[in-house]
Protein backbone atom coordinates (compact mmCIF):
# COMPACT_ATOMS: atom_id res chain seq x y z
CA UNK A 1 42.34 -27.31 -34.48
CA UNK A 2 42.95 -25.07 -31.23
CA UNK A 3 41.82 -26.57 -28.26
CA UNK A 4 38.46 -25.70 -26.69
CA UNK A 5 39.59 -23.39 -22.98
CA UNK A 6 37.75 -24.04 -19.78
CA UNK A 7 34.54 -22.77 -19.30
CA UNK A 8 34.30 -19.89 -17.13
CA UNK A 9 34.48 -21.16 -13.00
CA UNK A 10 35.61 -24.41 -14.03
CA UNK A 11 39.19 -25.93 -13.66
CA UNK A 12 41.14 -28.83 -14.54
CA UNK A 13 42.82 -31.93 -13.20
CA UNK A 14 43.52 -32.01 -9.65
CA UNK A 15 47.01 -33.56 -8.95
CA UNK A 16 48.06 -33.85 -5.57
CA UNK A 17 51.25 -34.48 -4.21
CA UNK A 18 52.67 -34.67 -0.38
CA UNK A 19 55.57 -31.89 0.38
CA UNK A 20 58.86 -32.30 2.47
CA UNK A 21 57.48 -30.97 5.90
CA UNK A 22 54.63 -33.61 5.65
CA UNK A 23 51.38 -31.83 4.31
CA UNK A 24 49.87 -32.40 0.93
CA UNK A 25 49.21 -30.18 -1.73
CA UNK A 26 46.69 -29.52 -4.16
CA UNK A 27 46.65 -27.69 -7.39
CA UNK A 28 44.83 -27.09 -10.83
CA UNK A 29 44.42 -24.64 -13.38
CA UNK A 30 41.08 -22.64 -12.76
CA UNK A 31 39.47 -20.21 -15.30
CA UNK A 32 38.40 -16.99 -13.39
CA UNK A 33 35.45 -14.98 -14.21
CA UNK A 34 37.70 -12.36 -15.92
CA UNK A 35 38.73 -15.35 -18.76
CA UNK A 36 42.28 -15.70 -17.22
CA UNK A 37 43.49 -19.09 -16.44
CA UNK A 38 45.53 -19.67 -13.76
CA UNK A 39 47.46 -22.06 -10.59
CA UNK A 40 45.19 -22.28 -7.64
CA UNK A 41 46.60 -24.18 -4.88
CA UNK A 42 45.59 -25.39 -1.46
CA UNK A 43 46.66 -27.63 1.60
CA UNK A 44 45.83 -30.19 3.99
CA UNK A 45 46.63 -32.43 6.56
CA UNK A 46 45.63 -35.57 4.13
CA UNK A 47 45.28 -35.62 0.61
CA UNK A 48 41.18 -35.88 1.09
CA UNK A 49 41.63 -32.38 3.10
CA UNK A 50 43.58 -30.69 0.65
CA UNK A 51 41.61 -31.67 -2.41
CA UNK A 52 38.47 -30.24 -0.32
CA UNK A 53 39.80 -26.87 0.16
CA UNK A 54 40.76 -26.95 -3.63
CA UNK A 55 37.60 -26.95 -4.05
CA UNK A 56 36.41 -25.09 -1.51
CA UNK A 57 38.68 -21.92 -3.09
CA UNK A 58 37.13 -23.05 -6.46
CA UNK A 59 33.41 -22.16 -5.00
CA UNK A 60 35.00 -19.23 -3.98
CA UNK A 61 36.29 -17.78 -6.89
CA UNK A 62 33.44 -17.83 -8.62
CA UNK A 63 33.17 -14.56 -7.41
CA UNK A 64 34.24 -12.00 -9.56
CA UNK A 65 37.12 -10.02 -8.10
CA UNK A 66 35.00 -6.97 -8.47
CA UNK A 67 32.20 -8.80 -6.76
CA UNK A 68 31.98 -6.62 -2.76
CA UNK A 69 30.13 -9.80 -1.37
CA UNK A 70 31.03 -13.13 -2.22
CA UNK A 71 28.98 -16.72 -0.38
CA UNK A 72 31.13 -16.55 2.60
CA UNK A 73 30.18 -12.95 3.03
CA UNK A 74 28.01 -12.75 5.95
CA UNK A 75 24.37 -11.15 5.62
CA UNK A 76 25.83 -7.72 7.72
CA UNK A 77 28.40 -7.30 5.44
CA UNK A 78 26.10 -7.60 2.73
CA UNK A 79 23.53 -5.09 4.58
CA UNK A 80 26.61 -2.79 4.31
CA UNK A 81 26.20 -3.15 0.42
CA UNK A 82 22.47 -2.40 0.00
CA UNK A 83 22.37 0.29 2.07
CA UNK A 84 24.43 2.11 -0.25
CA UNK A 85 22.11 0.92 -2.95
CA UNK A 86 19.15 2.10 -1.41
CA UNK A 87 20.12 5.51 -0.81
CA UNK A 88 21.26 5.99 -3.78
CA UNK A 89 17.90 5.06 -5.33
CA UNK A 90 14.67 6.95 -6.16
CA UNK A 91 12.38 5.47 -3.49
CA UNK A 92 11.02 7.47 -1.07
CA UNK A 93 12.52 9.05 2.14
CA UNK A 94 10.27 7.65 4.09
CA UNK A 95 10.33 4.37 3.18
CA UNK A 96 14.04 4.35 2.94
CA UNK A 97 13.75 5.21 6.81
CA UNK A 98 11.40 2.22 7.33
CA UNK A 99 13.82 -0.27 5.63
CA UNK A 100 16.76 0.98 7.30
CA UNK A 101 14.89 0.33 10.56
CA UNK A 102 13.13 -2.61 10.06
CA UNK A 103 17.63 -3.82 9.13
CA UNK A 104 19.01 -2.19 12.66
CA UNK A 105 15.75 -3.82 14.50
CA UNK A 106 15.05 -6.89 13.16
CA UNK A 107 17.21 -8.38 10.30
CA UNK A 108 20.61 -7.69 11.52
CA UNK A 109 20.01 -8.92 15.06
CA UNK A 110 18.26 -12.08 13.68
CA UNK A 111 20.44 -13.41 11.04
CA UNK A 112 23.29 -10.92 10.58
CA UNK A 113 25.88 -13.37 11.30
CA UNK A 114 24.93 -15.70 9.10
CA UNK A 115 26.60 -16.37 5.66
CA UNK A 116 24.94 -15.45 2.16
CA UNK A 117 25.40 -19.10 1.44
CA UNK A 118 23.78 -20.12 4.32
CA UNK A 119 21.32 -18.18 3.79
CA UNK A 120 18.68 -20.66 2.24
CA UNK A 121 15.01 -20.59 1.63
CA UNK A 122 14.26 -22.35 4.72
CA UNK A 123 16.65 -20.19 6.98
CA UNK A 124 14.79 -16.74 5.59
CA UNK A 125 10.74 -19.00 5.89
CA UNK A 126 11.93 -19.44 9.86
CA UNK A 127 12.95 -15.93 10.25
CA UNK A 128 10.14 -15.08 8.83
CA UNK A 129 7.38 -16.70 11.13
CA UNK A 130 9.01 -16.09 13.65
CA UNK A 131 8.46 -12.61 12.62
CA UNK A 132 5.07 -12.77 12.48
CA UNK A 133 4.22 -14.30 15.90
CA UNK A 134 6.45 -11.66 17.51
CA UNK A 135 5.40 -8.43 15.45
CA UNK A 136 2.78 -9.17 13.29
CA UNK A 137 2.30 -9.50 9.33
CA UNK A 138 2.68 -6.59 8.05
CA UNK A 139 6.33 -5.89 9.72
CA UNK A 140 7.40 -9.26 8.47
CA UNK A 141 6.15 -8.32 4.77
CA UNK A 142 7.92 -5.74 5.17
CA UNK A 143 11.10 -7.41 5.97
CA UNK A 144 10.60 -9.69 3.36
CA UNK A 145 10.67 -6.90 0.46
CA UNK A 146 13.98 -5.50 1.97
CA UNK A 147 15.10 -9.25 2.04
CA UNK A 148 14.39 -10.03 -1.93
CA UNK A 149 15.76 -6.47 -2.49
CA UNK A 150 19.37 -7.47 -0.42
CA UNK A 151 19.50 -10.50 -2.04
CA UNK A 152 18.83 -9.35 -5.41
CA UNK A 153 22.21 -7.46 -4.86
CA UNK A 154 23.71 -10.58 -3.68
CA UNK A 155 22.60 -12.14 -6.86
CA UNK A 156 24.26 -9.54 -8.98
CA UNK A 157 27.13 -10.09 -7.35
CA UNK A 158 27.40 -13.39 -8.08
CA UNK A 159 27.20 -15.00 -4.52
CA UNK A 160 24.31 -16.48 -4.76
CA UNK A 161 22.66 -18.36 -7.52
CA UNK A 162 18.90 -18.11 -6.63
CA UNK A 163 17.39 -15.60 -4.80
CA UNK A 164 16.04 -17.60 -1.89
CA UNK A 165 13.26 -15.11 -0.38
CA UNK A 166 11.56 -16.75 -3.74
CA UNK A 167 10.54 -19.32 -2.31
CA UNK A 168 8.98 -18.01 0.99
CA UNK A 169 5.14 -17.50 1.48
CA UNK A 170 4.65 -14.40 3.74
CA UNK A 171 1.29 -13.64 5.26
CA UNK A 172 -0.74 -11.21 4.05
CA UNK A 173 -2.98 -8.46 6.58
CA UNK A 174 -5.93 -9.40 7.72
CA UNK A 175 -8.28 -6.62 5.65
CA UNK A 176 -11.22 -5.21 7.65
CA UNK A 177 -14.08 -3.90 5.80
CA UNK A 178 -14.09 -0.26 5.51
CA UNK A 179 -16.56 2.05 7.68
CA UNK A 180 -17.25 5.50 6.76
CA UNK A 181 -19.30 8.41 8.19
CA UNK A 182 -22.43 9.38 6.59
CA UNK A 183 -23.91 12.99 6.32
CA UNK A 184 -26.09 12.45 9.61
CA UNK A 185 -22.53 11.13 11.40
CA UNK A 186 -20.91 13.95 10.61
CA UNK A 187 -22.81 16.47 11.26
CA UNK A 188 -23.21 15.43 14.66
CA UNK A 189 -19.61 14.64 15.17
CA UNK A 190 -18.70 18.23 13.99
CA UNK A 191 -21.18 19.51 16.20
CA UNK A 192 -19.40 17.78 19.19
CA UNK A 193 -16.38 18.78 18.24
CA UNK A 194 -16.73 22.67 17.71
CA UNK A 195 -18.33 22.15 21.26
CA UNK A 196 -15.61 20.50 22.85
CA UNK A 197 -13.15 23.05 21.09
CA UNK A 198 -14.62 26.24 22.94
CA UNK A 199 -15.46 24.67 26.41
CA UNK A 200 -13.30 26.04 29.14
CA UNK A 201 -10.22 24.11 29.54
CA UNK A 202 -7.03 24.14 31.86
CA UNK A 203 -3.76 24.75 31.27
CA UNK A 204 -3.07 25.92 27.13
CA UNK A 205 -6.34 26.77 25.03
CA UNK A 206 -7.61 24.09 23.30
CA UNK A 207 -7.15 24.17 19.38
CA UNK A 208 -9.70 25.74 17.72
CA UNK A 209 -8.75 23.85 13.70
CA UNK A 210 -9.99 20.71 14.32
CA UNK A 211 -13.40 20.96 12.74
CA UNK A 212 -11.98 23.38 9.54
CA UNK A 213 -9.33 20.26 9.53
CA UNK A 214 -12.00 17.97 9.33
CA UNK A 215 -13.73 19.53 7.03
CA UNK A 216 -10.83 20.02 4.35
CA UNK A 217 -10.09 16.34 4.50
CA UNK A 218 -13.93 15.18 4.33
CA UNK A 219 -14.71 17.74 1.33
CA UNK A 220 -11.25 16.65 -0.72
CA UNK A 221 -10.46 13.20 0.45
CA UNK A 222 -7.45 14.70 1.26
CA UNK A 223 -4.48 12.96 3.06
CA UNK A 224 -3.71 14.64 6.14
CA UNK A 225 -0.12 15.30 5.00
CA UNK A 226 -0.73 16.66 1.92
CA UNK A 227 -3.49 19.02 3.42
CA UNK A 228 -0.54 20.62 5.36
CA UNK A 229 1.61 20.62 2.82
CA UNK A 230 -1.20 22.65 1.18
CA UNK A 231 0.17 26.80 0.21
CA UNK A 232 -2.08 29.12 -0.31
CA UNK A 233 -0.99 29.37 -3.91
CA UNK A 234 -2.08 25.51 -4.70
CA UNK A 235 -5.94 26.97 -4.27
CA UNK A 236 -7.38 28.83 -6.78
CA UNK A 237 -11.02 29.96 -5.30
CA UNK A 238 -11.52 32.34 -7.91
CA UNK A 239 -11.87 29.97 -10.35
CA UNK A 240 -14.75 28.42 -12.12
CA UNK A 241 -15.03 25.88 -10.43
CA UNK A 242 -12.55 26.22 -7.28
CA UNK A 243 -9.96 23.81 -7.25
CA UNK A 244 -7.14 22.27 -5.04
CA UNK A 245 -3.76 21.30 -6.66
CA UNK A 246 -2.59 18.11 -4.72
CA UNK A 247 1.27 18.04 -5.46
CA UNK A 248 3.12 17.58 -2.19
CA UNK A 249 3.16 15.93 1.71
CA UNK A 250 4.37 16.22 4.60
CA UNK A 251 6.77 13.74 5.86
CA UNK A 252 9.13 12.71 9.26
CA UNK A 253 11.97 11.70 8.33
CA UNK A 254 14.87 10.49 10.56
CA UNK A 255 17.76 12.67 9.80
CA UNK A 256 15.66 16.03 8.37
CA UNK A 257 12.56 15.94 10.81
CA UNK A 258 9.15 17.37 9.84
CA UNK A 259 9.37 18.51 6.12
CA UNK A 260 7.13 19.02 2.66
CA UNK A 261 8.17 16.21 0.39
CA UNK A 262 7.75 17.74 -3.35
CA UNK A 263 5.28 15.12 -4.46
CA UNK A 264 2.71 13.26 -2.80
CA UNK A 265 2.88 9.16 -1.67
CA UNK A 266 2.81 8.68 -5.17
CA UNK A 267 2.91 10.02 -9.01
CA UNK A 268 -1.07 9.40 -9.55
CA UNK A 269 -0.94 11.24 -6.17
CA UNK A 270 -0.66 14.58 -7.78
CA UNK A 271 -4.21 15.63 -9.18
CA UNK A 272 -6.70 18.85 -8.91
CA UNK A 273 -9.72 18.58 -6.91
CA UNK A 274 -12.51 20.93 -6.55
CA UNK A 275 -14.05 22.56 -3.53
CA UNK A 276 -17.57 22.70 -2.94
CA UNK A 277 -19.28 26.06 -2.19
CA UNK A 278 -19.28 25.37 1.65
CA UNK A 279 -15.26 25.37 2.22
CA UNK A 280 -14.85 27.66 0.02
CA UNK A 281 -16.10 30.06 1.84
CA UNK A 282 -14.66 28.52 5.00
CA UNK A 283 -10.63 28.77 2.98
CA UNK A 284 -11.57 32.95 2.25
CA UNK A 285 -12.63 33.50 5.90
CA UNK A 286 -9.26 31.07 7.06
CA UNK A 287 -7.26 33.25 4.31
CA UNK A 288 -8.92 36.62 5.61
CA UNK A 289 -7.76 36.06 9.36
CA UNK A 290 -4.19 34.95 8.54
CA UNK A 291 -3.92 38.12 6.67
CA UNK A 292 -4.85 39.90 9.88
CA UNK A 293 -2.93 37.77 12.34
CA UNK A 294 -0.03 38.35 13.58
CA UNK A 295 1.28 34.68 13.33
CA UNK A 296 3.98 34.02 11.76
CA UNK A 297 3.75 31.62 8.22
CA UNK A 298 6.82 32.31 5.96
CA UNK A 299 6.11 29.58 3.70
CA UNK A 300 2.51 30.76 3.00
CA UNK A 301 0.94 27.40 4.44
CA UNK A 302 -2.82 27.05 4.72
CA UNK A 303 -2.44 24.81 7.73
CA UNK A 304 0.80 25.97 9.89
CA UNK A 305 1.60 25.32 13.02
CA UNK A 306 1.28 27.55 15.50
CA UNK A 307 4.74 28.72 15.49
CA UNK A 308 4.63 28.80 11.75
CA UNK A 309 6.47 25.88 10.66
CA UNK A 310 4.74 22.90 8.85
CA UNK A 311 2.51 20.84 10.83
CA UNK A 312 3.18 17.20 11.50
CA UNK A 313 0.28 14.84 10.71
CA UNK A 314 1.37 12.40 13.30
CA UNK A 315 1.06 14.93 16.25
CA UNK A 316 -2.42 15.95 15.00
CA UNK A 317 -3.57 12.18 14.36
CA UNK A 318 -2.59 11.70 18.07
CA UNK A 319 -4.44 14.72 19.38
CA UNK A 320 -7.53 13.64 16.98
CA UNK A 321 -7.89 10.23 18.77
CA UNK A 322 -8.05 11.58 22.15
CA UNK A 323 -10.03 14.01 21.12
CA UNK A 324 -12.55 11.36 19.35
CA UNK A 325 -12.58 8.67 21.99
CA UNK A 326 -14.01 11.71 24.61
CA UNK A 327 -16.83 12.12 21.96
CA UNK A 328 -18.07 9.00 21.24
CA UNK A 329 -16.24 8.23 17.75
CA UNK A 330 -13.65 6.46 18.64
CA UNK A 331 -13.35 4.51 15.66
CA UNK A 332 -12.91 7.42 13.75
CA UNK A 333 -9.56 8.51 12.33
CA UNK A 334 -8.20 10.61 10.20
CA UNK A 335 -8.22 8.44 7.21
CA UNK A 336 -11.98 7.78 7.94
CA UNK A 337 -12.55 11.24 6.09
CA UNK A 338 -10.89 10.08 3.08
CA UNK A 339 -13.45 6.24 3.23
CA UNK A 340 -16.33 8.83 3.45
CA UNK A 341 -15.76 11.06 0.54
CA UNK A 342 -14.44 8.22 -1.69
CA UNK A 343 -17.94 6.61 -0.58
CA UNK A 344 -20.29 9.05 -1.03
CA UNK A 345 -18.48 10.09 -4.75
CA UNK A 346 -18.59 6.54 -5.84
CA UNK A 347 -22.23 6.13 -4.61
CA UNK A 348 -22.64 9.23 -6.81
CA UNK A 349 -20.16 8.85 -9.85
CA UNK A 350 -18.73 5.41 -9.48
CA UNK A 351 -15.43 4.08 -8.16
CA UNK A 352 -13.66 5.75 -11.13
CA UNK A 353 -14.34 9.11 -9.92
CA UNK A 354 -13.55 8.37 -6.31
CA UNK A 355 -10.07 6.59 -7.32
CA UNK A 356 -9.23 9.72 -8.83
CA UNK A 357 -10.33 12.19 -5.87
CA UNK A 358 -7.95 10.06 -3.50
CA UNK A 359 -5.23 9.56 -5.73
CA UNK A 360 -5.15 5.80 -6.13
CA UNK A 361 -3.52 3.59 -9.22
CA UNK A 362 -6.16 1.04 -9.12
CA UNK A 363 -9.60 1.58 -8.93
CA UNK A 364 -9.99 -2.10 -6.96
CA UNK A 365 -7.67 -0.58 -4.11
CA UNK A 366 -10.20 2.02 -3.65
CA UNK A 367 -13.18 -0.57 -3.54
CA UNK A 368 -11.51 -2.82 -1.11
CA UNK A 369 -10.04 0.06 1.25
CA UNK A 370 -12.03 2.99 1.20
CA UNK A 371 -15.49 2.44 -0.14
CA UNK A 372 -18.49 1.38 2.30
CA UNK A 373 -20.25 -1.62 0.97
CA UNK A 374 -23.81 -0.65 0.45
CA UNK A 375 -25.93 -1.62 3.08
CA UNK A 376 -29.55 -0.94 1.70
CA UNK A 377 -31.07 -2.58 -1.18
CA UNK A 378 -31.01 -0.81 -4.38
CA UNK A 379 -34.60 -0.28 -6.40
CA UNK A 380 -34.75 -2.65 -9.12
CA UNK A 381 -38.44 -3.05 -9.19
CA UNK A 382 -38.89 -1.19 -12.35
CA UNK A 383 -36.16 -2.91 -14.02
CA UNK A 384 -36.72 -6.80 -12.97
CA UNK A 385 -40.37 -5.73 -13.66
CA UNK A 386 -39.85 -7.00 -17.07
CA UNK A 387 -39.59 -10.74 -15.93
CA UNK A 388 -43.48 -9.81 -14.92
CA UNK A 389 -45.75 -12.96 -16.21
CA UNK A 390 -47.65 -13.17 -19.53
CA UNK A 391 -51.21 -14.27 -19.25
CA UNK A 392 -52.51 -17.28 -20.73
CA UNK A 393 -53.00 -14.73 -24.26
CA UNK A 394 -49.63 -14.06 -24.09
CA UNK A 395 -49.94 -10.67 -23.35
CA UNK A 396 -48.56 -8.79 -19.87
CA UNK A 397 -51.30 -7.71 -18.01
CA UNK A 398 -50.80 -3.62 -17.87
CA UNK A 399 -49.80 -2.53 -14.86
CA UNK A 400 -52.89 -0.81 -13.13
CA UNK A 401 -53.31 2.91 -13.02
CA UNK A 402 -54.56 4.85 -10.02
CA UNK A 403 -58.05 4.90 -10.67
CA UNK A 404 -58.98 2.15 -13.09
CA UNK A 405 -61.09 -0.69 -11.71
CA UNK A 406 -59.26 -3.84 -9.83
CA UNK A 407 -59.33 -7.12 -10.82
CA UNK A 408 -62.09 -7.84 -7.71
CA UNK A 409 -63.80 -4.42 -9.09
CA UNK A 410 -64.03 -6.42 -12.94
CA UNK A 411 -64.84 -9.17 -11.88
CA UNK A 412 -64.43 -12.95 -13.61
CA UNK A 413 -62.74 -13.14 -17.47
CA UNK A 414 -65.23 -14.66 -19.89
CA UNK A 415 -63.46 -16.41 -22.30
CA UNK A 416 -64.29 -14.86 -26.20
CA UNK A 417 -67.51 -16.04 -27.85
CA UNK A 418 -66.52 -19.00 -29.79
CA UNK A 419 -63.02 -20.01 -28.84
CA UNK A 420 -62.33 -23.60 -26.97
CA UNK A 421 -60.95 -24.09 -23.88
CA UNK A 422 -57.31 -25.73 -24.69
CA UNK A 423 -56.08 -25.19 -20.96
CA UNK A 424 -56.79 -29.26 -20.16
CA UNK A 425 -55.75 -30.15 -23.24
CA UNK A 426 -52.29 -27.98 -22.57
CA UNK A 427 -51.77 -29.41 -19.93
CA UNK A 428 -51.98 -32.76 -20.91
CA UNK A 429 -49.44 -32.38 -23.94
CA UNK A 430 -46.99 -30.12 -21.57
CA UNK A 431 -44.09 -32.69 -20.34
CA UNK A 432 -43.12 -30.52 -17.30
CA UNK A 433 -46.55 -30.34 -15.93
């Protein structure tokens, strides 16, 4: 019967011995990951020391030789690694710029120089608070996702064993309630703003988009990216009834700038919307006056800038909050024209509906982060009306019609001619009275 080889990563009996110069050697046969058996040998001062770094080179090789990061790798070296990974991966640009920031500004200079072995649960749970006393939750979430991603590589490697950002609680963000603008609220604040648009100003003209901005994003629920990634050819006013075909953003990225990414923040992102009567007209006189300009717009945009490249949301979120603290709404953003449509559609057609307008995956994101909780009581009179007391003949007394007599007007009940009074007598044989 052959005999049984080594598992894999194991090895055999350690014999040391003590050479002519004075150190001692150790040595065993060691199964690599590849199947191959063969001599692995170290040294040390003592026979203890040398048997230690036998098995030190043992942990080692458990490695395969293909393996680009082994457990005395450190964590930078191992960055090096992922990096490749992730850009060679189908997540977005811009959230392959955040994660290769949130690695030059806050990973690498933390715990770059540590070792993948050393890299334990409790190591990455320090790191981690620490994280979130300095910058806040939602940087150190963050962080954490790039963290199980790195080490998931690490793991694949085979130099670690257990992905130790496993074991770490991070902090979630502190959710407000979300605040929308009602009809009333915006009308005024459109008011004010077409107002503060054509009063004298010095230096440049002020821009005069603000208000058709604002009233794209209100009437679609519209990101502000992908309302200036909007061409002319994604609206189709003609039609019955005039929609919008969502399909791209805009996005900054840190090598290619201000471009249109060719689909939105997401795959449920892409979607048609229609456009009420209003901005339609408001898109055919917008249409009608680019036509006439002069302005340049090679790539047909609705919304270009004013030299006729795309517009960046960020500079016009920035312009919008200086613009909306001078008026009075400062808590008003962008994104608060996106709460108020998905509030007033699900007021209207349900949360369903307004998921869908704003592109969202799950309806119960859209509850907790963009629809106003109702504030006045509903009318349920006619509906708990049913709970409405019998009288003592087991009938409901009818509800009383404009006109008809009141109870004062009927005066007392006589009780029918020849019927007994039972109402002591109930009483008496009723337990709970």
């Amino acid at each position: 019967m052959a005999r049984e080889p080594l598992p894999l990563g194991t090895w055999g009996q350690i014999k040391v011995s003590r050479s002519t110069s004075g150190a001692w050697n150790a040595r065993a046969k060691y199964r690599d990951m590849d199947g191959k058996v063969r001599i692995v040998e170290a040294r040390g001062t003592s026979a203890a020391s040398a048997r230690r770094n036998l098995l030190q080179k043992f942990a080692d090789r458990k490695t395969p030789r293909y393996g680009l990061v082994n457990p005395r790798s450190k964590i930078n070296e191992l960055i090096e690694v992922f990096l490749v990974e992730m850009q060679a991966s189908d997540r977005a640009d811009r959230t392959k710029d955040k994660y290769e920031y949130c690695i030059k500004k806050y990973i690498s200079p933390a715990i770059g120089e540590v070792r993948v072995s050393e890299a334990t649960s409790g190591v990455i749970d320090n790191f981690i608070r620490k994280l979130v006393e300095d910058v806040g939750p939602s940087t150190a979430r963050s962080c954490g996702a790039i963290m199980s991603w790195m080490f998931k590589v690490a793991l694949r490697h085979d130099a670690i064993t257990v992905n130790p950002v496993i074991g770490v609680s991070i902090p979630r963000n502190k959710t407000t309630k979300p605040q929308a603008l009602d009809a009333a609220q915006y009308q005024d604040l459109r008011d004010k703003l077409i107002s503060w648009e054509t009063a004298p100003a010095l230096g440049r003209p002020r821009t005069q988009e603000l208000h058709e901005i604002a009233d794209c994003l209100i009437a679609t629920g519209a990101r502000p990216g992908e309302l200036f990634a909007l061409t002319w050819d994604d609206i189709a006013l003609e039609a019955e009834p005039p929609t919008v075909f969502i399909n791209a953003t805009v996005i900054r990225t840190s090598t290619g700038g201000v471009r249109i990414q060719d689909h939105p923040k997401s795959q449920h992102g892409i979607r048609h919307v229609t456009v009420p009567d209003f901005l339609v007209v408001q898109l055919r006189e917008r249409k009608q006056r680019q036509m006439e300009s002069e302005s340049p717009n090679p790539l047909n945009l609705v919304f270009p800038s004013s030299t006729g490249t795309v517009c960046d949301s960020n500079n016009i979120g920035k312009l919008w909050r200086k613009v909306a603290d001078s008026l009075g709404y400062e808590w008003v953003t962008l994104k608060t024209f996106r709460k108020a449509n998905a509030t007033l559609i699900a007021r209207a057609l349900g949360p369903e509906a307004a998921a869908y307008q704003a592109g969202h995956s799950k309806v119960s994101m859209t509850q907790e982060h963009y629809i106003e909780e109702l504030r006045e009581a509903l009318d349920t009179r006619s509906v708990v009306d049913a709970f409405k007391p019998k009288d003592k003949a087991g009938q409901a007394p009818p509800a009383e019609v404009d006109g008809s007599p009141t109870a004062e007007e009927r005066g007392p009940v006589q009780a029918p001619t020849g019927t007994e009074d039972r109402t002591e007598n109930d009483e008496k044989d009723d337990p709970k009275v």
